[in-house]
Every structure is written in C-alpha cells, then in structure tokens.
PDB file of N, CA and C in Angstrom:
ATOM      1  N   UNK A   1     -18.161  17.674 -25.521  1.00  0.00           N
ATOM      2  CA  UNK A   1     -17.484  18.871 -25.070  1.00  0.00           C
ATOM      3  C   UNK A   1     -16.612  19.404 -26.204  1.00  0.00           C
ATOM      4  N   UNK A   2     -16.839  20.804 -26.567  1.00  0.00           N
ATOM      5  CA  UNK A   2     -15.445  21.332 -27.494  1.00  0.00           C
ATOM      6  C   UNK A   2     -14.112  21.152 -27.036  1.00  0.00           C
ATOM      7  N   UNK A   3     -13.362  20.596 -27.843  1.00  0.00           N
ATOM      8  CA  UNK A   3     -12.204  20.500 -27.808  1.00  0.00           C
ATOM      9  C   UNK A   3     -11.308  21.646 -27.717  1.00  0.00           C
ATOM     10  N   UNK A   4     -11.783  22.760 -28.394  1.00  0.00           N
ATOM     11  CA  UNK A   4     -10.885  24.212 -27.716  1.00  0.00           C
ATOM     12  C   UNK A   4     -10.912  24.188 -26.278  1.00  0.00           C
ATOM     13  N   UNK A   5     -12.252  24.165 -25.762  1.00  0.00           N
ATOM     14  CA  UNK A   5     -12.099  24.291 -24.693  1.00  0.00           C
ATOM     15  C   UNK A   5     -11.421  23.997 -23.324  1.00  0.00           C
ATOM     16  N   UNK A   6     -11.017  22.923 -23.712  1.00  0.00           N
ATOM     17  CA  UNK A   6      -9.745  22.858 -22.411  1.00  0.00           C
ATOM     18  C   UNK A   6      -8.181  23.739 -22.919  1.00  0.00           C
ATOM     19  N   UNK A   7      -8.260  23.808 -24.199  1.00  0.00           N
ATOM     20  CA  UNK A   7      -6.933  24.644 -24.891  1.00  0.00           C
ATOM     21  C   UNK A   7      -7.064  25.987 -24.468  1.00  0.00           C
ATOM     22  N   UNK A   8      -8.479  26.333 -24.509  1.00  0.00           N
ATOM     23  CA  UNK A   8      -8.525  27.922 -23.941  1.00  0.00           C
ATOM     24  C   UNK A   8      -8.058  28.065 -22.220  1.00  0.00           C
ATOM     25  N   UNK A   9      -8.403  26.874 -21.945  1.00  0.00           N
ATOM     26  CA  UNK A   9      -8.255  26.996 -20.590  1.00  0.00           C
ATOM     27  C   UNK A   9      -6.719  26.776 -20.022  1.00  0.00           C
ATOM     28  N   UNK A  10      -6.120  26.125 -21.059  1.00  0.00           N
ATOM     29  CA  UNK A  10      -4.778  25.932 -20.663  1.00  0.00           C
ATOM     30  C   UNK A  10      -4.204  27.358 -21.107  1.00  0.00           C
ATOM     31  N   UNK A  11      -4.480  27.880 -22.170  1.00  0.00           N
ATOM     32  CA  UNK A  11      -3.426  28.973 -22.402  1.00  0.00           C
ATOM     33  C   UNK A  11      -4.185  30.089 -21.171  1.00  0.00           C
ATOM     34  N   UNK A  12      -5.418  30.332 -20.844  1.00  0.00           N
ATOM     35  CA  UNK A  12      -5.528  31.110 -19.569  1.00  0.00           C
ATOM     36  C   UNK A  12      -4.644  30.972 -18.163  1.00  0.00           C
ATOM     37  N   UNK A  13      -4.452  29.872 -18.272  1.00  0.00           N
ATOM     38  CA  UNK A  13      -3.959  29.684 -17.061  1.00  0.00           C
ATOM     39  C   UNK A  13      -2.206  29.158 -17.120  1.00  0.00           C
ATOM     40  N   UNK A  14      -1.457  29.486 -18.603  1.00  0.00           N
ATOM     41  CA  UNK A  14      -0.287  29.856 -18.717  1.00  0.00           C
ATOM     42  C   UNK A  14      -0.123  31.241 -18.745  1.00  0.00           C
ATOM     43  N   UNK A  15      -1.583  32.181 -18.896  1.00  0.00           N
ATOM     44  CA  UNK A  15      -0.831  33.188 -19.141  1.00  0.00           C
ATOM     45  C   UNK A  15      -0.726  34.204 -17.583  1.00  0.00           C
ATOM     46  N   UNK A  16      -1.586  33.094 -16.595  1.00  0.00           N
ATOM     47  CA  UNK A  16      -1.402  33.947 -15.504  1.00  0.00           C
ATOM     48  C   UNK A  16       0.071  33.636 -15.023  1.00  0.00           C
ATOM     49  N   UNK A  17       0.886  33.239 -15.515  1.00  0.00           N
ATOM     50  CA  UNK A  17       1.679  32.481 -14.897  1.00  0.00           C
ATOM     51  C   UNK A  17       3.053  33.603 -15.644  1.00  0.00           C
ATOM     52  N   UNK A  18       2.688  34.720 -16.163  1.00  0.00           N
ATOM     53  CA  UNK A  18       3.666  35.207 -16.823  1.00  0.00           C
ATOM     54  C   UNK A  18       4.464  36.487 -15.947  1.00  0.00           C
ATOM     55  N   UNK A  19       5.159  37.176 -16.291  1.00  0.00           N
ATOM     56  CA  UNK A  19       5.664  38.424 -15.178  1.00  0.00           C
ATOM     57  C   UNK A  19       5.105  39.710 -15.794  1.00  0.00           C
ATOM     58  N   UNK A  20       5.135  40.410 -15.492  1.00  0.00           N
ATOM     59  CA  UNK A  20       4.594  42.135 -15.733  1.00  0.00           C
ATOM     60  C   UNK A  20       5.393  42.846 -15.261  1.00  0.00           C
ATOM     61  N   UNK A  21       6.303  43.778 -16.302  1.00  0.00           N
ATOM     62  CA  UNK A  21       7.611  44.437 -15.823  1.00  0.00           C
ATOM     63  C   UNK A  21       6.994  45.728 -15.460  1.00  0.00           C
ATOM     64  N   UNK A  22       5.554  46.179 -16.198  1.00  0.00           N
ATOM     65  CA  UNK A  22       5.321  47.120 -15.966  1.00  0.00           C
ATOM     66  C   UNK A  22       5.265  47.434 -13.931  1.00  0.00           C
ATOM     67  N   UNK A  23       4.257  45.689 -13.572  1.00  0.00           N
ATOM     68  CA  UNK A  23       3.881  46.024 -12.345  1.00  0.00           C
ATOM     69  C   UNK A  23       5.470  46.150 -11.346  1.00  0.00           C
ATOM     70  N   UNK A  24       6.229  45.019 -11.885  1.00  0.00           N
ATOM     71  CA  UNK A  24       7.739  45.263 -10.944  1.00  0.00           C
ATOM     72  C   UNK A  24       8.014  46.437 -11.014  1.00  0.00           C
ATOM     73  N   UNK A  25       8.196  46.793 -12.235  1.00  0.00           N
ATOM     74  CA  UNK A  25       8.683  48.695 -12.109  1.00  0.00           C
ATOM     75  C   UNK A  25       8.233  48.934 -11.269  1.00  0.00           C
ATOM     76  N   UNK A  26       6.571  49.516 -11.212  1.00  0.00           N
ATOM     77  CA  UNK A  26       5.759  50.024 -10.310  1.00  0.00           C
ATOM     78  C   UNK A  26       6.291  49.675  -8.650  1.00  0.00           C
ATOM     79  N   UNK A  27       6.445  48.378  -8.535  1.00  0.00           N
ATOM     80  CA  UNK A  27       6.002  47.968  -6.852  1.00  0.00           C
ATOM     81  C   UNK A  27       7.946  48.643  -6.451  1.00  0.00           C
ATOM     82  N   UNK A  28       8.907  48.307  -7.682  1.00  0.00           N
ATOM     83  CA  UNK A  28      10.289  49.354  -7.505  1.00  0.00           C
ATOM     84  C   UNK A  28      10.171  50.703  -7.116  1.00  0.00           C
ATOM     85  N   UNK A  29       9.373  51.308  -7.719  1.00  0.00           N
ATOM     86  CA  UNK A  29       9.535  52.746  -7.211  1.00  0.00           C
ATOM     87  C   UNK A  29       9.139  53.012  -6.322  1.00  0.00           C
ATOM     88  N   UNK A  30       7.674  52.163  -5.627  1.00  0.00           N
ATOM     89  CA  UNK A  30       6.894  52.351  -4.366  1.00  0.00           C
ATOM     90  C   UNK A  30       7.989  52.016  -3.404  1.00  0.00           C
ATOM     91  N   UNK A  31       9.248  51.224  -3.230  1.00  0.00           N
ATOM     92  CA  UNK A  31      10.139  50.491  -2.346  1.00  0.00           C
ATOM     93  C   UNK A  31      10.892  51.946  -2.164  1.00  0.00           C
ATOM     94  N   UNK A  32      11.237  52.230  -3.177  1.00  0.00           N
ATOM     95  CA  UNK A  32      12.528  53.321  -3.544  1.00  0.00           C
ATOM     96  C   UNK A  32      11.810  54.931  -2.596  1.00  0.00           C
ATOM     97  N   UNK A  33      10.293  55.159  -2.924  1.00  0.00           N
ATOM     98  CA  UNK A  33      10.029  56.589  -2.594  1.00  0.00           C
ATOM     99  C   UNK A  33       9.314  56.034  -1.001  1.00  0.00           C
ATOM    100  N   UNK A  34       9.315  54.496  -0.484  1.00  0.00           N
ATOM    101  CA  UNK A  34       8.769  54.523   0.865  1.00  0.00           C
ATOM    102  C   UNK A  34       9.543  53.981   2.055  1.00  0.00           C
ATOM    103  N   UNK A  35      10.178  53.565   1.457  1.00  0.00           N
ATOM    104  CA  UNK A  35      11.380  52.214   1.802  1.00  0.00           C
ATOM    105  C   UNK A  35      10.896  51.143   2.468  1.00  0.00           C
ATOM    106  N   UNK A  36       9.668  50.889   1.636  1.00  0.00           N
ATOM    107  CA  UNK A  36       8.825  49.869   2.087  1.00  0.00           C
ATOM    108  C   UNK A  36       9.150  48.510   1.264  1.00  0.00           C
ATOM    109  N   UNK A  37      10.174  47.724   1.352  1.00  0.00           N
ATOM    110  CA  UNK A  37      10.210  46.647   0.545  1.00  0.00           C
ATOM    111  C   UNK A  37       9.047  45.594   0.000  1.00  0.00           C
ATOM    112  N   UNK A  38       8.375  45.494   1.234  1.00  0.00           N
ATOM    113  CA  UNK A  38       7.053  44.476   0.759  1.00  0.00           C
ATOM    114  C   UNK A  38       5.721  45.079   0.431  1.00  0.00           C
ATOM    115  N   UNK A  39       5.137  44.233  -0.399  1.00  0.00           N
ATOM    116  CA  UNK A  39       4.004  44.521  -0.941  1.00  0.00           C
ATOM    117  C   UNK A  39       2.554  44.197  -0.112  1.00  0.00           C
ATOM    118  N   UNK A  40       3.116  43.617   1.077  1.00  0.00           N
ATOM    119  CA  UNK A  40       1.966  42.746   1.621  1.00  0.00           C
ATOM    120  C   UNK A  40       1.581  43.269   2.491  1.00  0.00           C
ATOM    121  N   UNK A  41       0.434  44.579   3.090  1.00  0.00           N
ATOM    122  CA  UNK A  41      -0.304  44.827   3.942  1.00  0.00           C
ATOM    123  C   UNK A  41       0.471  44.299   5.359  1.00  0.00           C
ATOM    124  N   UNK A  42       0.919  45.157   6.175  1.00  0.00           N
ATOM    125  CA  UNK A  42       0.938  44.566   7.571  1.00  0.00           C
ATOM    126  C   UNK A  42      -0.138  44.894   8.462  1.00  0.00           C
ATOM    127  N   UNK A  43      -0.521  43.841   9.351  1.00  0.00           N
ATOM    128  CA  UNK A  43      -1.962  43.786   9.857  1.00  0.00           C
ATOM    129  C   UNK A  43      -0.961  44.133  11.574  1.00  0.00           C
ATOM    130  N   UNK A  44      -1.850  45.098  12.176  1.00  0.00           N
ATOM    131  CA  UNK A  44      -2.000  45.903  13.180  1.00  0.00           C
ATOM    132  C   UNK A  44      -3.006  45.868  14.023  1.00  0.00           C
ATOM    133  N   UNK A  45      -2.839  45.916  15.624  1.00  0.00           N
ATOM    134  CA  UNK A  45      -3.871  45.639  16.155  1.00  0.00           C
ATOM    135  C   UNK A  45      -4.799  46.710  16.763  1.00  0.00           C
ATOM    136  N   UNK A  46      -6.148  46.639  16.484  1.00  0.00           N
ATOM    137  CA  UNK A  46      -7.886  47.695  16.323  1.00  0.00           C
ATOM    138  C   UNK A  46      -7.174  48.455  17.146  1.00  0.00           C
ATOM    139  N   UNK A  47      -6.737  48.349  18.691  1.00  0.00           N
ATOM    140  CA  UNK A  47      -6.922  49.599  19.269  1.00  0.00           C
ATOM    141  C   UNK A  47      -5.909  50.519  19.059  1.00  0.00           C
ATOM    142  N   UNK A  48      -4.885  50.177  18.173  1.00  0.00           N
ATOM    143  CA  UNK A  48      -4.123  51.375  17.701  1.00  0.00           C
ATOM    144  C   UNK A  48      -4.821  52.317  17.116  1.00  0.00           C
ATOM    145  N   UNK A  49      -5.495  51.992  16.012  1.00  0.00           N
ATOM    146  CA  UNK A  49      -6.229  52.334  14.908  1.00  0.00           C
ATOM    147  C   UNK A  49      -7.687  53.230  15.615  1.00  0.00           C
ATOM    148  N   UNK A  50      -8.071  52.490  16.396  1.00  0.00           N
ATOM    149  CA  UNK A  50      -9.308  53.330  16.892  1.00  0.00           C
ATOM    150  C   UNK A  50      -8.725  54.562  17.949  1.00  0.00           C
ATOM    151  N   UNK A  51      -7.849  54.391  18.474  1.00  0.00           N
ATOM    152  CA  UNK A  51      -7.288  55.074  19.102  1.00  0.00           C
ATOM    153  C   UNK A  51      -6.555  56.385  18.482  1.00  0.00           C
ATOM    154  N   UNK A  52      -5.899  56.695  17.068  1.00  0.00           N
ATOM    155  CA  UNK A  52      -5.824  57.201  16.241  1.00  0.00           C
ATOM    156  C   UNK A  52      -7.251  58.050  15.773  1.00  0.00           C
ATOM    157  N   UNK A  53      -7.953  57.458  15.101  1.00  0.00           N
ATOM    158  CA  UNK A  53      -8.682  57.578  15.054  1.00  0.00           C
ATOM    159  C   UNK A  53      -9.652  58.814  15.995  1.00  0.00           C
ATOM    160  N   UNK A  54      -9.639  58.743  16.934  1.00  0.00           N
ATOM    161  CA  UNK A  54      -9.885  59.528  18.481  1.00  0.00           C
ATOM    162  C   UNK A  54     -11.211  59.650  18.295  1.00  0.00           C
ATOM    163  N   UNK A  55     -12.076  61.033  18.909  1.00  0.00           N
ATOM    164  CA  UNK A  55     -13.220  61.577  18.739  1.00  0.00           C
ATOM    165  C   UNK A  55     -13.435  62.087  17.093  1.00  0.00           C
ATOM    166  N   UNK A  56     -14.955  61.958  17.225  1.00  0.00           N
ATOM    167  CA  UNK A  56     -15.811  62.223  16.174  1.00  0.00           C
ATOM    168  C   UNK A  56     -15.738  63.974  15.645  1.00  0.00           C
ATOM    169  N   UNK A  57     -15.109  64.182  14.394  1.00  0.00           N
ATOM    170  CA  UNK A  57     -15.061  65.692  14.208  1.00  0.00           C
ATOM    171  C   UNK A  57     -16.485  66.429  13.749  1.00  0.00           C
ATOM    172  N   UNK A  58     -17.608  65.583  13.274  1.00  0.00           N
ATOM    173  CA  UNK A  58     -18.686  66.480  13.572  1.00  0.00           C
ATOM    174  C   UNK A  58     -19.250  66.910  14.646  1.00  0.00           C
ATOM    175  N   UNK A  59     -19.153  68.731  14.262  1.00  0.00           N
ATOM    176  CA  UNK A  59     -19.438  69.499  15.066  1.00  0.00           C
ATOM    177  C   UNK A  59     -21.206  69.634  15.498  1.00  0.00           C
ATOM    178  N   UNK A  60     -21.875  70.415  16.129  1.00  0.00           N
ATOM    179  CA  UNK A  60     -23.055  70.609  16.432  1.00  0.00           C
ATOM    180  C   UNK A  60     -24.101  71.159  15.295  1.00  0.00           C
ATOM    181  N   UNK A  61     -23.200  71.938  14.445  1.00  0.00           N
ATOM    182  CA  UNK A  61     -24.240  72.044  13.053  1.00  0.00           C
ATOM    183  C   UNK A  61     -23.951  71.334  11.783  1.00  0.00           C
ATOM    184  N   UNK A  62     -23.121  70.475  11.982  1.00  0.00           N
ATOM    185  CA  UNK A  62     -23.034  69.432  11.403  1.00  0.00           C
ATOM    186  C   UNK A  62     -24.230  68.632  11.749  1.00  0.00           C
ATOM    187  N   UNK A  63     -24.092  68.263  12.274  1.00  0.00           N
ATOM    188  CA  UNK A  63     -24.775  66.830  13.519  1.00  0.00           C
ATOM    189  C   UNK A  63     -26.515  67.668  13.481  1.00  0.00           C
ATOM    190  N   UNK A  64     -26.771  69.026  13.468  1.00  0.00           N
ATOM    191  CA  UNK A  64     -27.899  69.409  12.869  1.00  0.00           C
ATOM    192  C   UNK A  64     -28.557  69.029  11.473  1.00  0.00           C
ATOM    193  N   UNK A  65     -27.796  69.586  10.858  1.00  0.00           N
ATOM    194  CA  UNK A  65     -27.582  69.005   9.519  1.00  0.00           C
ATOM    195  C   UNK A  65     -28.054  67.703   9.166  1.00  0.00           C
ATOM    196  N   UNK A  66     -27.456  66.945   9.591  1.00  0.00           N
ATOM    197  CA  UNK A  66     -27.719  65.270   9.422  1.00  0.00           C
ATOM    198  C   UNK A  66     -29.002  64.826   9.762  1.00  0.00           C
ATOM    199  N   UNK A  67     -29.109  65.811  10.998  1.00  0.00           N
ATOM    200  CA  UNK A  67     -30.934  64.940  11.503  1.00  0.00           C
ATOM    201  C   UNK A  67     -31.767  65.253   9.988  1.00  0.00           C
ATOM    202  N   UNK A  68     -31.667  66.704  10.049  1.00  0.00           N
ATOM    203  CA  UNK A  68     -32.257  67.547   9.489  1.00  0.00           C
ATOM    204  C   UNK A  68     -32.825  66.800   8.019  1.00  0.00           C
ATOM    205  N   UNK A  69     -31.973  66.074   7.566  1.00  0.00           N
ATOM    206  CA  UNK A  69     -31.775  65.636   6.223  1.00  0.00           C
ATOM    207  C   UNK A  69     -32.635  64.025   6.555  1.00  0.00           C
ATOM    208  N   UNK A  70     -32.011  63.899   7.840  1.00  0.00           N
ATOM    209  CA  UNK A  70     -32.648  62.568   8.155  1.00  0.00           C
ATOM    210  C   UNK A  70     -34.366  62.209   8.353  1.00  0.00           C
ATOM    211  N   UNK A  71     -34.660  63.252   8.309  1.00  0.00           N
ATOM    212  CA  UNK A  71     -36.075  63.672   8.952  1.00  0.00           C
ATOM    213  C   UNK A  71     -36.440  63.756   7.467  1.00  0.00           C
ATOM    214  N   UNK A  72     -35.447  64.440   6.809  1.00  0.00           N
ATOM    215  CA  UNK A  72     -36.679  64.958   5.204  1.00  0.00           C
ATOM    216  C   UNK A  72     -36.449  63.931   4.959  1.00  0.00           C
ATOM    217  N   UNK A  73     -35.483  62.744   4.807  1.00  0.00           N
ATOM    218  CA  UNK A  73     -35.503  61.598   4.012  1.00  0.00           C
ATOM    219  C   UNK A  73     -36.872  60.664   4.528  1.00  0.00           C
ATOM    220  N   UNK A  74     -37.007  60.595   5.960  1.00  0.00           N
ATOM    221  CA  UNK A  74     -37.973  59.945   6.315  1.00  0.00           C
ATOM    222  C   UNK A  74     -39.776  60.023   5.947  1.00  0.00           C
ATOM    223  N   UNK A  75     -39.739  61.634   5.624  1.00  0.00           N
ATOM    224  CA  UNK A  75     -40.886  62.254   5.246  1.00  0.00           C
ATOM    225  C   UNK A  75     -41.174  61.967   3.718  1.00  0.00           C
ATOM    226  N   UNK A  76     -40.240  61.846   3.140  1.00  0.00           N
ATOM    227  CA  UNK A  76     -39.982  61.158   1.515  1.00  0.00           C
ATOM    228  C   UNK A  76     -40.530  59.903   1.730  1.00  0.00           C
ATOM    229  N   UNK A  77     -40.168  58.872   2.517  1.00  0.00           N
ATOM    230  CA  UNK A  77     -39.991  57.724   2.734  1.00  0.00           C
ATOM    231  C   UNK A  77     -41.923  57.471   3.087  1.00  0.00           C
ATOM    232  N   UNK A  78     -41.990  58.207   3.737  1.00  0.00           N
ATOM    233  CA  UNK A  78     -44.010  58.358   4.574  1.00  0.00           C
ATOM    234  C   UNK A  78     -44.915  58.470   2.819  1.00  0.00           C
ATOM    235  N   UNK A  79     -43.928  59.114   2.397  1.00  0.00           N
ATOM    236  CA  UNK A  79     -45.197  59.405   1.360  1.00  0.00           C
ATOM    237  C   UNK A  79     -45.434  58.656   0.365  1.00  0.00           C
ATOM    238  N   UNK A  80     -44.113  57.911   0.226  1.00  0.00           N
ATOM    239  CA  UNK A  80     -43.866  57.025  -0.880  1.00  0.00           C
ATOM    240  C   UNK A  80     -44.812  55.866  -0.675  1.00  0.00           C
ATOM    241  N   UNK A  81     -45.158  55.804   0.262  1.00  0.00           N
ATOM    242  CA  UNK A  81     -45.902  54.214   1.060  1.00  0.00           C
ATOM    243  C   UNK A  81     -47.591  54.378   0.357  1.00  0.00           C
ATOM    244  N   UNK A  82     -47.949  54.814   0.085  1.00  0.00           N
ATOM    245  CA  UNK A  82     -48.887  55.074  -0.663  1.00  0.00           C
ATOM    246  C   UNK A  82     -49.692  54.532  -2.033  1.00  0.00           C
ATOM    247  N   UNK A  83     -50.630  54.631  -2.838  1.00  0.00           N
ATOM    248  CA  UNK A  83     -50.387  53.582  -4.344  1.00  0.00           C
ATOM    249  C   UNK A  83     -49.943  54.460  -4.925  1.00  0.00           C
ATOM    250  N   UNK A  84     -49.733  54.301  -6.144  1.00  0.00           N
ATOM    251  CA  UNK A  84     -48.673  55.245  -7.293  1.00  0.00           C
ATOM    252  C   UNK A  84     -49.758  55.760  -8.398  1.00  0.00           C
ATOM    253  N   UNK A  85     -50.923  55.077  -8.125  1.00  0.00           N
ATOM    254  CA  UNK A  85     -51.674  55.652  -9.373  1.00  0.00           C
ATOM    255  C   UNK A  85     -53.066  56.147  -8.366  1.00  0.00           C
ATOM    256  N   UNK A  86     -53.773  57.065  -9.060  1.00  0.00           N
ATOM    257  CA  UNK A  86     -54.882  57.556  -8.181  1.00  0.00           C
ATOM    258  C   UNK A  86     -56.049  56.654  -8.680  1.00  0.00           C
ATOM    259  N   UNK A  87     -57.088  57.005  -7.571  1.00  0.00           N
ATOM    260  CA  UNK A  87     -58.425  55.327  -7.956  1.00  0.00           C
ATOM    261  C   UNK A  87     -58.462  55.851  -9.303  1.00  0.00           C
ATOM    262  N   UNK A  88     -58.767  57.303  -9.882  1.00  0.00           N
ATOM    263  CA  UNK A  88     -59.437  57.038 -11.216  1.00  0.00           C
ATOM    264  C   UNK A  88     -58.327  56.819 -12.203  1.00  0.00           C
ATOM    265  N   UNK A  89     -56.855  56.773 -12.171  1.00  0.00           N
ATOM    266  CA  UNK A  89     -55.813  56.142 -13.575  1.00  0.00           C
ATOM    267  C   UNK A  89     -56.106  54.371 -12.996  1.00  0.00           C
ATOM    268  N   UNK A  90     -56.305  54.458 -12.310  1.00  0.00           N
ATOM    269  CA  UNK A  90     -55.895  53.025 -11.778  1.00  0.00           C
ATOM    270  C   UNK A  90     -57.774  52.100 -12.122  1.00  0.00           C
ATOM    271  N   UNK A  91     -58.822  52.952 -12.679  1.00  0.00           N
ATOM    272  CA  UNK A  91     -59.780  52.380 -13.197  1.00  0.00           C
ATOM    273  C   UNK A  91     -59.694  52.305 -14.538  1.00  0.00           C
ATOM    274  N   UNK A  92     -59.287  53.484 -15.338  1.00  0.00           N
ATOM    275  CA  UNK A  92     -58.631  53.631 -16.280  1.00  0.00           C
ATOM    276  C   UNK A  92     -57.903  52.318 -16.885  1.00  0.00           C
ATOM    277  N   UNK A  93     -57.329  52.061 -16.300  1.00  0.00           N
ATOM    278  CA  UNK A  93     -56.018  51.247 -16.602  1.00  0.00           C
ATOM    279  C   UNK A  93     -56.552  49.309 -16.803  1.00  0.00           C
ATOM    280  N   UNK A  94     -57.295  49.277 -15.360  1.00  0.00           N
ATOM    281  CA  UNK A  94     -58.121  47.839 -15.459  1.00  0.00           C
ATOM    282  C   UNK A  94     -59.746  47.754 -16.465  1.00  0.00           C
ATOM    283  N   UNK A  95     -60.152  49.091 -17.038  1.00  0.00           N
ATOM    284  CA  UNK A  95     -60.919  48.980 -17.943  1.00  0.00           C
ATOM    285  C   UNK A  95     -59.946  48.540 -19.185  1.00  0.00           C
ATOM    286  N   UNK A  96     -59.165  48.820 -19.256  1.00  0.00           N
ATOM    287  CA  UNK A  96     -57.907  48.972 -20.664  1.00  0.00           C
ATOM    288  C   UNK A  96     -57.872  47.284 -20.627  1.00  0.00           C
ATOM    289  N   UNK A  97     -57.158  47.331 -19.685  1.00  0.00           N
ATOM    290  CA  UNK A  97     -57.010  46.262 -19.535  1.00  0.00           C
ATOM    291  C   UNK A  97     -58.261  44.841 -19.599  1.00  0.00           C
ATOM    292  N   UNK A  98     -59.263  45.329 -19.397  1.00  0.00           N
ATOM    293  CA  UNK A  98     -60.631  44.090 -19.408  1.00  0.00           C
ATOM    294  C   UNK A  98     -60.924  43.529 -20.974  1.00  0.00           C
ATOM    295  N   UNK A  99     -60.818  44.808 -21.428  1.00  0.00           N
ATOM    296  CA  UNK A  99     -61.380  45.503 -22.913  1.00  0.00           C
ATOM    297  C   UNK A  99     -60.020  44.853 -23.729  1.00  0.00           C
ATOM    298  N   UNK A 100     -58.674  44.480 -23.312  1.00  0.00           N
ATOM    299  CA  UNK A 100     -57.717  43.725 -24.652  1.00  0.00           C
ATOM    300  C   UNK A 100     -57.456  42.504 -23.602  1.00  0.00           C
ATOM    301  N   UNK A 101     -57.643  41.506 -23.433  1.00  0.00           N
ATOM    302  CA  UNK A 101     -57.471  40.266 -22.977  1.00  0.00           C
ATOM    303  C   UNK A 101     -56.156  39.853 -23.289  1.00  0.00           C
ATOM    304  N   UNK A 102     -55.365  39.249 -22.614  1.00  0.00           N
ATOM    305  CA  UNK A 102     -54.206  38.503 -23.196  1.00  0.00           C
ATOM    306  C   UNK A 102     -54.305  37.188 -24.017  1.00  0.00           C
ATOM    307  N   UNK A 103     -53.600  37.443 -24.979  1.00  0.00           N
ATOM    308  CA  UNK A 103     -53.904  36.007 -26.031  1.00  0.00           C
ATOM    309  C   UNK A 103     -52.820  35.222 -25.940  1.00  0.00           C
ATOM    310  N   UNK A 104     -52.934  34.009 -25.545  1.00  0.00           N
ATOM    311  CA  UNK A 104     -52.037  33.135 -25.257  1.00  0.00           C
ATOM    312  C   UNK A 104     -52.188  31.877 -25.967  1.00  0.00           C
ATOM    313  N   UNK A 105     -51.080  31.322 -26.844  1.00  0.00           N
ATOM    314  CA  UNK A 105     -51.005  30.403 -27.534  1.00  0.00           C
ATOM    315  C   UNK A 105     -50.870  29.184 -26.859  1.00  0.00           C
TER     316      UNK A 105
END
C-alpha cells in the first residue's frame, strides 16, 4: 500500500473538520433577514401541506394541451418500434460486412 495514502486521508478528513466564516456569515444574515435561528429544516405534518396545496390549477385548455402532446408523444413512440435501417441498407451493410471478416488475434 502507498504510504501517502493514509496521509492523504488524514489531512482530508482534518480538513473537514475546519470552520467556514464565509458559510457562518451566510447562515448570520439568513437568521437576521428571517428570524429564523436554525438551520435545520422543520418537518411538518402532509396534511398541512396538501391541504395548502388545494386543487389542481390546470385549467381545461391546459389539460387539452397535455393530452394533445401526449398523444403526439405516443405516435412518436409507434413509429420508433420499427427497424432503423430499410431491408435494402440493412443488405448493404451484411454484404460489407461478409466481404471484411473480423481478424482476431
């Protein structure tokens, strides 16, 4: 095993261990303009949130729209299923192919 290698690993893992005034600044001013002292996500329970949340704002030509798109995507999707080369590139291609053999050492 290299011998740096546990040295690299020690100074990685002194250097997570260091402070960042930039980020304190930062998480200071977020306290100061929210008066939110902590940094830590407070967890809230779904049916507030869905409830907020309320009804769906797409309207009826919206919601047209969407099929609409949904349908051409699907029709994209029909055609793609198909081969990619027509019989005659695709004879083309396995004559090419008969005619240079692979050479393998």
């Amino acid at each position: 095993m290299n011998p740096a290698l546990p040295a690299l690993a020690l100074l990685a893992m002194l250097g997570a261990c260091a402070s960042f005034p930039e980020v304190d600044a930062a998480q200071a001013r977020f306290a100061q303009t929210t008066g939110v002292t902590s940094t830590t996500p407070q967890l809230v329970p779904i049916e507030g949130l869905i409830a907020q949340a309320g009804q769906g704002r797409a309207g009826e030509a919206a919601t047209k729209a969407l099929a609409a798109r949904a349908a051409g995507l699907r029709a994209r999707a029909r055609a793609m299923q198909g081969p990619v080369h027509s019989p005659v590139t695709r004879a083309r291609l396995a004559a090419a192919i008969a005619a240079h053999p692979a050479k393998i050492n």
